[in-house]
C-alpha atoms as a PDB file:
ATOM      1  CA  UNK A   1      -7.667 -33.847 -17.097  1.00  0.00           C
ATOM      2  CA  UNK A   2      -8.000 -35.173 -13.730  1.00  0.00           C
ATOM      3  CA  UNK A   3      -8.601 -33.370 -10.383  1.00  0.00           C
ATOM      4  CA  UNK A   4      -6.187 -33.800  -7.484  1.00  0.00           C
ATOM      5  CA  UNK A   5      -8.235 -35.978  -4.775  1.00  0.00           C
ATOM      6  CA  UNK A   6      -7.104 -33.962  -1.484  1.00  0.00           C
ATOM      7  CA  UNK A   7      -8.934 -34.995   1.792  1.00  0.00           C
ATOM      8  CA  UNK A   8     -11.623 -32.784   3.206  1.00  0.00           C
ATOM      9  CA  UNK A   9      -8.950 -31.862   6.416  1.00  0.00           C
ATOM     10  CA  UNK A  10      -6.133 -30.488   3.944  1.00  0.00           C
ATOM     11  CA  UNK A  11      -8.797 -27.722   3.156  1.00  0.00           C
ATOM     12  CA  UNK A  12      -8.868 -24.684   5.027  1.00  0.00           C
ATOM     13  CA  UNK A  13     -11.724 -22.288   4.743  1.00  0.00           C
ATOM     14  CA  UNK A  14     -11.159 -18.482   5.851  1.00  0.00           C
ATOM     15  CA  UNK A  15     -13.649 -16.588   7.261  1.00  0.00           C
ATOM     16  CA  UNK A  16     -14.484 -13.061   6.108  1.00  0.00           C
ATOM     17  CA  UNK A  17     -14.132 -11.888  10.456  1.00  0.00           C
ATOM     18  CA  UNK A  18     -10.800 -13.576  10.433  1.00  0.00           C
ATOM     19  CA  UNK A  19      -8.878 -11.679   6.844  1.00  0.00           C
ATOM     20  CA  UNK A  20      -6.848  -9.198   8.078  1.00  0.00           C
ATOM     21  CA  UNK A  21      -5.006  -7.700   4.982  1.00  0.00           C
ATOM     22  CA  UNK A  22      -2.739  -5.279   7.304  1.00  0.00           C
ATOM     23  CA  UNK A  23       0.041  -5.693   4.777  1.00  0.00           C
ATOM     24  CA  UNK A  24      -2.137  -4.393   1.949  1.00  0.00           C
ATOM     25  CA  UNK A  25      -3.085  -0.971   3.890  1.00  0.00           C
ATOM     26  CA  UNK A  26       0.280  -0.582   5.270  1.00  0.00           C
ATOM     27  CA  UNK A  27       1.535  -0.334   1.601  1.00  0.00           C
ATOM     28  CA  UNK A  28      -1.358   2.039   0.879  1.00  0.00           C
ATOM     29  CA  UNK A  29      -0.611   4.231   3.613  1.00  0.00           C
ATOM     30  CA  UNK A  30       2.835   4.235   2.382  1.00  0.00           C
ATOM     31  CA  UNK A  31       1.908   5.093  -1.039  1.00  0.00           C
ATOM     32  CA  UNK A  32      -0.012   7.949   0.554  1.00  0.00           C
ATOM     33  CA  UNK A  33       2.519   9.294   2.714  1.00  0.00           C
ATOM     34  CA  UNK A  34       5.171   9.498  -0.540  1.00  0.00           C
ATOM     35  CA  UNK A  35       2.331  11.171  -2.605  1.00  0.00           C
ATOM     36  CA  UNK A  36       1.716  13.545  -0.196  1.00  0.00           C
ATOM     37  CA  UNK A  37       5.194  14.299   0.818  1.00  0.00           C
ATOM     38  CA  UNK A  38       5.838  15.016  -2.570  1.00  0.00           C
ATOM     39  CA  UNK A  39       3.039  16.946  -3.690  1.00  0.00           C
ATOM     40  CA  UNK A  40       4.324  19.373  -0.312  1.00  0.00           C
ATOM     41  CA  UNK A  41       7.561  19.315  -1.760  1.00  0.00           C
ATOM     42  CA  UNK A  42       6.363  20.469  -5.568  1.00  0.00           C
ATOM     43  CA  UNK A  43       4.255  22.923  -4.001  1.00  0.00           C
ATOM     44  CA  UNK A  44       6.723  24.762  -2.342  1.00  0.00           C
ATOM     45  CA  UNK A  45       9.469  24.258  -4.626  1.00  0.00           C
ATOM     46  CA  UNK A  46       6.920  25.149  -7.849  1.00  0.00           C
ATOM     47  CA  UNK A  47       4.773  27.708  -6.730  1.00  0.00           C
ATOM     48  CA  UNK A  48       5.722  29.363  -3.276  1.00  0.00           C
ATOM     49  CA  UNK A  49       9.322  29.532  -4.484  1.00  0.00           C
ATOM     50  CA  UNK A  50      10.564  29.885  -1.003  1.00  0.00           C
ATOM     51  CA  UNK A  51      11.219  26.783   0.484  1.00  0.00           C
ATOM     52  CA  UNK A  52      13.415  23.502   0.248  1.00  0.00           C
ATOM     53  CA  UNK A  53      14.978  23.716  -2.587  1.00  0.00           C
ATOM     54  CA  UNK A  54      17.068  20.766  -4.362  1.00  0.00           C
ATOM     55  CA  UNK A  55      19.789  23.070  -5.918  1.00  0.00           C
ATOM     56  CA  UNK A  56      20.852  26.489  -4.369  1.00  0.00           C
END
């Protein structure tokens, strides 16, 4: 096995200040929101009884 010689300016280092994962706690918050919205929706439907209902 031999390693790939790349030069030194192909590399690019990233600094912890400069990751910005928005697209990892966008998809969290959306996995929230769902989870909530649905828990909401099993609570009323489940154990109020007298709210949304899916059928009639």
């Amino acid at each position: 096995m031999y390693e790939a010689d790349v030069p030194p300016a192909e590399l690019e280092a990233v600094d912890h200040d400069a990751f910005d994962p928005t697209g990892t706690a966008t998809l969290l918050a959306g996995y929230f929101a769902v989870i909530a919205l649905l828990w909401l929706f099993m609570y009323f439907v489940e154990f109020l009884g007298n709210g949304p209902t899916v059928v009639g």
